[in-house]
Protein backbone atom coordinates (compact mmCIF):
# COMPACT_ATOMS: atom_id res chain seq x y z
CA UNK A 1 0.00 0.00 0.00
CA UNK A 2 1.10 3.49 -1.08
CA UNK A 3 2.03 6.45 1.55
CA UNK A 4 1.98 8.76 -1.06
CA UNK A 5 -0.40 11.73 -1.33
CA UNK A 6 -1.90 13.03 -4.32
CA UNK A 7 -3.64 16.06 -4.56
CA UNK A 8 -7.48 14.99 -5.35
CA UNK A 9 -6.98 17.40 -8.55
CA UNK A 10 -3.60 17.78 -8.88
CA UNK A 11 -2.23 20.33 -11.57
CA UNK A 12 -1.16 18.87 -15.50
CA UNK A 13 2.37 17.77 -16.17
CA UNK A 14 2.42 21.07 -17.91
CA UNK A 15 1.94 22.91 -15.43
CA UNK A 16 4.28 21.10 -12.91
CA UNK A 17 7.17 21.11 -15.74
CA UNK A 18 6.34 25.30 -15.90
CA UNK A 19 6.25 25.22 -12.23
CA UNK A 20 9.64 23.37 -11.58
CA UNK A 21 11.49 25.44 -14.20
CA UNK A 22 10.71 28.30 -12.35
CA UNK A 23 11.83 27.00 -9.20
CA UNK A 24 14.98 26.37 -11.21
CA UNK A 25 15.53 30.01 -12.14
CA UNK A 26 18.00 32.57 -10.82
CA UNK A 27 20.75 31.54 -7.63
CA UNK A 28 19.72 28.57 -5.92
CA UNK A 29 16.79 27.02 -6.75
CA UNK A 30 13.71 26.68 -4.87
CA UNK A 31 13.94 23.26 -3.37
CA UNK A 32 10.27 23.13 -1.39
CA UNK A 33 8.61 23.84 -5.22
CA UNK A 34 10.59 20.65 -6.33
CA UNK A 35 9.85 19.23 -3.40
CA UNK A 36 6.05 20.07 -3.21
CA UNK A 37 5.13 18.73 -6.46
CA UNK A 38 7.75 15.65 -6.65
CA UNK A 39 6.71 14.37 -3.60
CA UNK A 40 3.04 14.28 -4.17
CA UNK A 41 3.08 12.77 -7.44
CA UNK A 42 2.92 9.30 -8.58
CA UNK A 43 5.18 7.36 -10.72
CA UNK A 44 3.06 7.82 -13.65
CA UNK A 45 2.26 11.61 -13.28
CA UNK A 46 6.28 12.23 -12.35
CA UNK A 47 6.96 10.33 -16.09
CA UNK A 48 4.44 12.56 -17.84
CA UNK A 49 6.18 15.19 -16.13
CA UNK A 50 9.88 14.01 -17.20
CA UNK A 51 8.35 14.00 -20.82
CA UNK A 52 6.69 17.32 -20.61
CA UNK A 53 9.70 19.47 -19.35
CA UNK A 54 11.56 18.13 -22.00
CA UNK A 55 9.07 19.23 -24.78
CA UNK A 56 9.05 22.37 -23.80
CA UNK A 57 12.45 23.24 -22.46
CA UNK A 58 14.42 20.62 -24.54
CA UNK A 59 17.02 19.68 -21.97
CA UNK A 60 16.45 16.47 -18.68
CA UNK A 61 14.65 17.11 -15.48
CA UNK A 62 16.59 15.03 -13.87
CA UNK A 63 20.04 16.69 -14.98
CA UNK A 64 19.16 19.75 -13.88
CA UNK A 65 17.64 18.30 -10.68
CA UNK A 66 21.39 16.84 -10.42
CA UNK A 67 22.61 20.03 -10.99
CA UNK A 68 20.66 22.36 -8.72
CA UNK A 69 20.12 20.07 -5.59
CA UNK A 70 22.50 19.01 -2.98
CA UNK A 71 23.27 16.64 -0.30
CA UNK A 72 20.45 13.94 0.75
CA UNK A 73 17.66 15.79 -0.94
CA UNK A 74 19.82 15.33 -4.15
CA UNK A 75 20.13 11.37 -3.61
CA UNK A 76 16.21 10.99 -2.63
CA UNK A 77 15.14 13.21 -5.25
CA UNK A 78 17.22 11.35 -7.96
CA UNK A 79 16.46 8.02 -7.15
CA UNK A 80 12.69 8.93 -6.64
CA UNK A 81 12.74 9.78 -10.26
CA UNK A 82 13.52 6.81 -11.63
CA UNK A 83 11.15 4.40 -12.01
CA UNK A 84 11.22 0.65 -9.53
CA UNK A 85 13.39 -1.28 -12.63
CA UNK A 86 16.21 1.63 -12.68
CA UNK A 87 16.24 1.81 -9.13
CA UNK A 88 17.56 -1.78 -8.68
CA UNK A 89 19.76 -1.51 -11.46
CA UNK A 90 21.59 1.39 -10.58
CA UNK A 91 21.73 0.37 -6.94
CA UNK A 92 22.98 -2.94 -8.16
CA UNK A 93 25.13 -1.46 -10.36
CA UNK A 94 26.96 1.04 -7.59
CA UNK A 95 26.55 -1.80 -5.03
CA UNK A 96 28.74 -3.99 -6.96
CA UNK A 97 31.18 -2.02 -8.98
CA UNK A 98 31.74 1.30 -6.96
CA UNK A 99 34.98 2.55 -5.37
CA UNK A 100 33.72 0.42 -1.97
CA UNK A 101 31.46 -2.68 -2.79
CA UNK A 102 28.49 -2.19 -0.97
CA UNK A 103 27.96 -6.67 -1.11
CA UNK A 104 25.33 -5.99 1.62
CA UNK A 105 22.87 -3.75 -0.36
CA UNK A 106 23.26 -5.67 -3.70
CA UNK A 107 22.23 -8.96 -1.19
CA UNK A 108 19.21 -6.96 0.16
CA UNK A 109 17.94 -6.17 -3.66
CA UNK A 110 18.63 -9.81 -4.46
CA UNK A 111 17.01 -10.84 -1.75
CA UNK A 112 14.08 -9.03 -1.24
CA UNK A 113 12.75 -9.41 -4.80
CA UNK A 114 10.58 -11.79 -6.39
CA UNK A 115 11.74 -14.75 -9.20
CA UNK A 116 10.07 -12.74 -12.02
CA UNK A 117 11.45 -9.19 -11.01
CA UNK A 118 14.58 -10.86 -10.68
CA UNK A 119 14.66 -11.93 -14.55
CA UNK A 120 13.12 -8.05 -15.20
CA UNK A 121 16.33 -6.98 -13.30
CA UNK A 122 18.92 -9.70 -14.88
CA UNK A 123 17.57 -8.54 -18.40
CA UNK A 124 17.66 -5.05 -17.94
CA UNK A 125 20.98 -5.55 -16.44
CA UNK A 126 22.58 -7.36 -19.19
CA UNK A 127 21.37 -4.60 -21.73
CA UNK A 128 21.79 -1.13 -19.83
CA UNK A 129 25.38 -2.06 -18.60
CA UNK A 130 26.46 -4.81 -21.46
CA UNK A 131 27.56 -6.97 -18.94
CA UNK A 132 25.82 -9.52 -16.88
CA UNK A 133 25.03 -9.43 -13.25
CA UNK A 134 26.06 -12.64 -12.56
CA UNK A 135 29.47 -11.05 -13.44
CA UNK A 136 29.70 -8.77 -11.60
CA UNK A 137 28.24 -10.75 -8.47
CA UNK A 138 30.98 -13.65 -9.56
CA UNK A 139 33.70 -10.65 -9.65
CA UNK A 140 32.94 -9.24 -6.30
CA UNK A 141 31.25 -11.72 -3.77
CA UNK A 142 33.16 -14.59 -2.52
CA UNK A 143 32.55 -18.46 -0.96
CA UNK A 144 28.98 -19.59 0.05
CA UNK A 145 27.72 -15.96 -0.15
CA UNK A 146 28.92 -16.16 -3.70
CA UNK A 147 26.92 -19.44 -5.01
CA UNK A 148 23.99 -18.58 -3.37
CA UNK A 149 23.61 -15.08 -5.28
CA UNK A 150 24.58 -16.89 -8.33
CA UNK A 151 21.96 -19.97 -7.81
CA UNK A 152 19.46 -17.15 -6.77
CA UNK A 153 19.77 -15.63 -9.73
CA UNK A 154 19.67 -18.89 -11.97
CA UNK A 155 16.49 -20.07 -10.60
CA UNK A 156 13.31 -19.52 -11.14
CA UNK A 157 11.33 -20.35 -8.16
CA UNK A 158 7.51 -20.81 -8.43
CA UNK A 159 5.43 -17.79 -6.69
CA UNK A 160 2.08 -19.25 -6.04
CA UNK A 161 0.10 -21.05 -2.86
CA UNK A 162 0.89 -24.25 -3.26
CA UNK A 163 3.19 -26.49 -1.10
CA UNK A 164 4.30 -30.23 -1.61
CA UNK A 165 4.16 -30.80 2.50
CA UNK A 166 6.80 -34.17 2.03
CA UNK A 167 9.22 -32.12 0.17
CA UNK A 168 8.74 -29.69 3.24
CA UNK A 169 9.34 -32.44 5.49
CA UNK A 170 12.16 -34.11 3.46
CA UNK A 171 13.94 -30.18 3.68
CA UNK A 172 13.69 -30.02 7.40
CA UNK A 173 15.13 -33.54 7.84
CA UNK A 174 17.89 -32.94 5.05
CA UNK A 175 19.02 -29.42 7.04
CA UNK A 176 18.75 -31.37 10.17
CA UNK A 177 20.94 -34.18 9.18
CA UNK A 178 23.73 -32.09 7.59
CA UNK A 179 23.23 -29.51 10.66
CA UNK A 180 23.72 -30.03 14.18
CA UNK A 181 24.33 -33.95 14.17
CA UNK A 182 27.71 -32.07 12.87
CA UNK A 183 29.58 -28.89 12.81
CA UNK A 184 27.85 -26.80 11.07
CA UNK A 185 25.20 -26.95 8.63
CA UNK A 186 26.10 -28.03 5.07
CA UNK A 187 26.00 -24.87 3.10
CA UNK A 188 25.44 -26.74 -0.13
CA UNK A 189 22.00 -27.99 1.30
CA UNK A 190 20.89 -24.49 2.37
CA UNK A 191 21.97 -23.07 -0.89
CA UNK A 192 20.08 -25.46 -3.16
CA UNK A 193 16.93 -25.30 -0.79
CA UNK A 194 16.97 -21.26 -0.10
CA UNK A 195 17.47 -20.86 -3.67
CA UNK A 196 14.71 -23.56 -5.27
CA UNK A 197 12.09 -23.07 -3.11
CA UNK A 198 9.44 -20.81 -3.18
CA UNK A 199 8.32 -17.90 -0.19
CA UNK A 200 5.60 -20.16 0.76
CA UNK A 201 7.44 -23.35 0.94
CA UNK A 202 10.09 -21.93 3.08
CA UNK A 203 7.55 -20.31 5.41
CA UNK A 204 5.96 -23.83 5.97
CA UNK A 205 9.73 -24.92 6.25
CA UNK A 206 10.15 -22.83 8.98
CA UNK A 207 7.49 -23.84 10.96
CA UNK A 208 8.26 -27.76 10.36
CA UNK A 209 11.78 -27.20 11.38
CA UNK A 210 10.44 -26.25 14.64
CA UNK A 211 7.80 -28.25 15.51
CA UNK A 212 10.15 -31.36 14.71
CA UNK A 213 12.98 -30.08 16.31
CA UNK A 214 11.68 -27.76 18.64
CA UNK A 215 14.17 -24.48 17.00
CA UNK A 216 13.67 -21.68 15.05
CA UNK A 217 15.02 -21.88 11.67
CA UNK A 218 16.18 -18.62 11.72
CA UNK A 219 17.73 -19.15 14.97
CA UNK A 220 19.62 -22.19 13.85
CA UNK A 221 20.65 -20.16 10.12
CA UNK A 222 21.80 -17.20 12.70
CA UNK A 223 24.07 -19.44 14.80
CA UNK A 224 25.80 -21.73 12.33
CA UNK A 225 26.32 -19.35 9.56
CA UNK A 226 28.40 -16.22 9.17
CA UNK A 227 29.01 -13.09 7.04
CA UNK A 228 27.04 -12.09 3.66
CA UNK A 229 25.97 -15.73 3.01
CA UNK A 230 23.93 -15.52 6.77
CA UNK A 231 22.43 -11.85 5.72
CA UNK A 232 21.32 -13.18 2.48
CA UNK A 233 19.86 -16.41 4.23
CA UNK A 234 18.02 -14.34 6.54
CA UNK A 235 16.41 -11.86 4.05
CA UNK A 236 15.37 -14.97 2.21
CA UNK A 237 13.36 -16.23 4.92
CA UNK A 238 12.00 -13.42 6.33
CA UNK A 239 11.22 -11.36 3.34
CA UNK A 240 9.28 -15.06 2.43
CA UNK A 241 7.46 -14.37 5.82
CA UNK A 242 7.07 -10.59 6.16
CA UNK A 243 8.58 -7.82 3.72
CA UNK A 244 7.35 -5.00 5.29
CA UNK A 245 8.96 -6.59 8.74
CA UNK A 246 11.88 -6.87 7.10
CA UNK A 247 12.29 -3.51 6.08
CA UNK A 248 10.97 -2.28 8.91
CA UNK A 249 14.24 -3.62 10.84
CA UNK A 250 16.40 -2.34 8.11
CA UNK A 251 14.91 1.33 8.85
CA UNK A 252 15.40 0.80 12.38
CA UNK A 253 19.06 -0.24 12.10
CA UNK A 254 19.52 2.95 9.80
CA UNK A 255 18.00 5.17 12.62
CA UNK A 256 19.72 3.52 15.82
CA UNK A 257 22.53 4.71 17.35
CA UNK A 258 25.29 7.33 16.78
CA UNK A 259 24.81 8.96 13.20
CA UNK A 260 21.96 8.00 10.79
CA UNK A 261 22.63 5.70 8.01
CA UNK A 262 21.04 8.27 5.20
CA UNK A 263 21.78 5.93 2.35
CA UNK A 264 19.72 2.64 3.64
CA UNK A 265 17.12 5.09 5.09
CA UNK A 266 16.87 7.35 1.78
CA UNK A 267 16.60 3.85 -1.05
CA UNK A 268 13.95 1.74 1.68
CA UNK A 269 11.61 4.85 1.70
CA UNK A 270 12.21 5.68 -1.36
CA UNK A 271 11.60 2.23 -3.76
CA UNK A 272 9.08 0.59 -0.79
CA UNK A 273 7.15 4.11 -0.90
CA UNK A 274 4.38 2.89 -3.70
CA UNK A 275 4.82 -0.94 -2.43
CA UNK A 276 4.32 -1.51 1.13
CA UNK A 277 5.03 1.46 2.81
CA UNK A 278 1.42 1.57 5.03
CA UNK A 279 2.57 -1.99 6.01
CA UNK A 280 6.19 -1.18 6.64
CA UNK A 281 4.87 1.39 9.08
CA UNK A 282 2.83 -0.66 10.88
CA UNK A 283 5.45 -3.33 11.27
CA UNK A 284 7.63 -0.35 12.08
CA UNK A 285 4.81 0.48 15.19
CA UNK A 286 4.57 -2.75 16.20
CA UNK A 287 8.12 -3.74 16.88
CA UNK A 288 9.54 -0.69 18.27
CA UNK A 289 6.25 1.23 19.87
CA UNK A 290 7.17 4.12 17.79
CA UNK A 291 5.83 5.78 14.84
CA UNK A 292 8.07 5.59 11.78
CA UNK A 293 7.24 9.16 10.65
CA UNK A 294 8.59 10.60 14.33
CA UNK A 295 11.85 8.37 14.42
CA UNK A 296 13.11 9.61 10.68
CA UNK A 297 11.91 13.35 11.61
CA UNK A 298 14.00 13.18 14.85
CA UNK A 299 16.85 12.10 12.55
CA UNK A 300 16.61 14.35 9.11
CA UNK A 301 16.44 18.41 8.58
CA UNK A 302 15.35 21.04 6.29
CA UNK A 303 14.00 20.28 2.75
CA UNK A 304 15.64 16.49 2.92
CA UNK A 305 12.83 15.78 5.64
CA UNK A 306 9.91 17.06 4.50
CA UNK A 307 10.70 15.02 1.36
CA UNK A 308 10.69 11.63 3.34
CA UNK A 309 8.11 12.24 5.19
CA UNK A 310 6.02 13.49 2.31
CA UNK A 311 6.98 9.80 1.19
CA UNK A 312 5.76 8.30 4.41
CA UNK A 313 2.24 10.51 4.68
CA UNK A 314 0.23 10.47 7.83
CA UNK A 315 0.31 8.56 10.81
């Protein structure tokens, strides 16, 4: 469910395009203009708006967004511009290949997203950056993290209802038997099963691993495995459970403590926005006993948080 509020007659893409090129004149710009309109628009009124200020002003919206915004508000506004497909991709793209490798985010967007976004994303890959992502994941992750995000990637998992309960029961014996009879599970068997199976077969999974052996999967995943390959296990399973839960801990993680992680909290708000914001919020509520909106307005300023929270509408 969307966050996002548009007006109940909200002006052309004319006049927004007229409107945001004279925010753009003189010094400066006038950032809650671009902000007031941006914010409140959906993805398909922000297009028709991309298209229109280019008919009649013949240069990008989005360069000259580049060029006349700064700081946070810059990265928000950028990436809010782009549509869900060049979101991942360009995330992906910086994740894997940038100065740093950011092997945590590019695991998150893996992840999180569904067997047929994943061949959407794998596509558009392949053609925007004429190179394959399984190349760049084989060029920058390592060991167990490594072949799961490359059998991830290679599989297409079925996305419907339906569960085959003895192949459920066969899993949880199989992890059981090459798990804590030994040292260890065997990361071969959690890479073939995390990467086959489908959301709803690994939530049933979860529940038979307990009730035969009396522990949480996710408990058991947490204790005998490490590193990337134990974050990408975990968002497997409880993005198959919960999404919005899921993202709703990633916010809070970006929040807590010293310093605010603005990257994590600027792309979750940003490309879950028009998904499942209304849910992340209530997961958000639930868990913590605080209102999403309050915790990133303690934790933003100026222009850069009335654009999130313009992106996270009422309480």
């Amino acid at each position: 469910m969307s966050t996002v509020r548009i007006p109940s007659a909200p002006p052309s893409a004319r006049d927004d395009a007229t409107q945001l090129h004279r925010a753009f004149k003189g010094i400066g710009c006038d950032a809650g203009v671009i902000v007031n309109i941006l914010a409140h628009r959906d993805a398909s009124q922000r297009d028709d708006i991309l298209q229109e200020f280019e008919t009649l002003y013949s240069y990008d919206l989005k360069k000259e967004l580049s060029s006349e915004l700064h700081g946070h508000l810059k990265k928000a506004v950028l990436l809010w511009m782009q549509n869900p497909l060049e979101r991942d991709l360009t995330t992906l793209k910086q994740a894997l290949t940038g100065h740093i490798p950011e092997l945590k985010i590019a695991t998150e967007i893996i992840c999180s997203r569904t067997s047929s976004q994943i061949r959407q994303i794998k596509q558009a890959y392949a053609s925007t950056y004429d190179v394959n992502l399984e190349h760049d994941i084989e060029a920058h992750a390592s060991g167990n993290h490594k072949q799961l995000m490359l059998a991830y990637l290679s599989t297409t998992r079925y996305e419907g209802p339906e569960i085959d309960r003895v192949l459920v029961e066969n899993d949880a014996k199989t992890m059981r038997k090459f798990g804590e009879r030994k040292f260890g599970m065997d990361e071969r068997v959690l890479i073939q099963i995390f990467s086959e199976r489908s959301r709803t077969h690994l939530v049933v999974l979860d529940s038979a691993y307990q009730k035969m052996y009396g522990r949480e999967l996710r408990k058991a995943i947490k204790k005998e495995t490490s590193g990337h390959f134990k974050h990408a296990l975990s968002t497997i399973l409880q993005c198959a459970h919960n999404p919005a839960k899921y993202f709703a801990t990633v916010l809070r993680k970006a929040m807590k403590g010293l310093g605010t992680k603005d990257t994590t909290l600027i792309r979750v708000v940003v490309t879950r926005a028009e998904v499942d914001m209304q849910q992340i919020k209530e997961e958000y509520h639930k868990l913590y006993k605080k209102q999403l909106t309050d915790a990133v307005h303690s934790e933003t300023l100026g222009h850069y948080r009335t654009f999130l929270l313009s992106l996270l509408g009422s309480n």
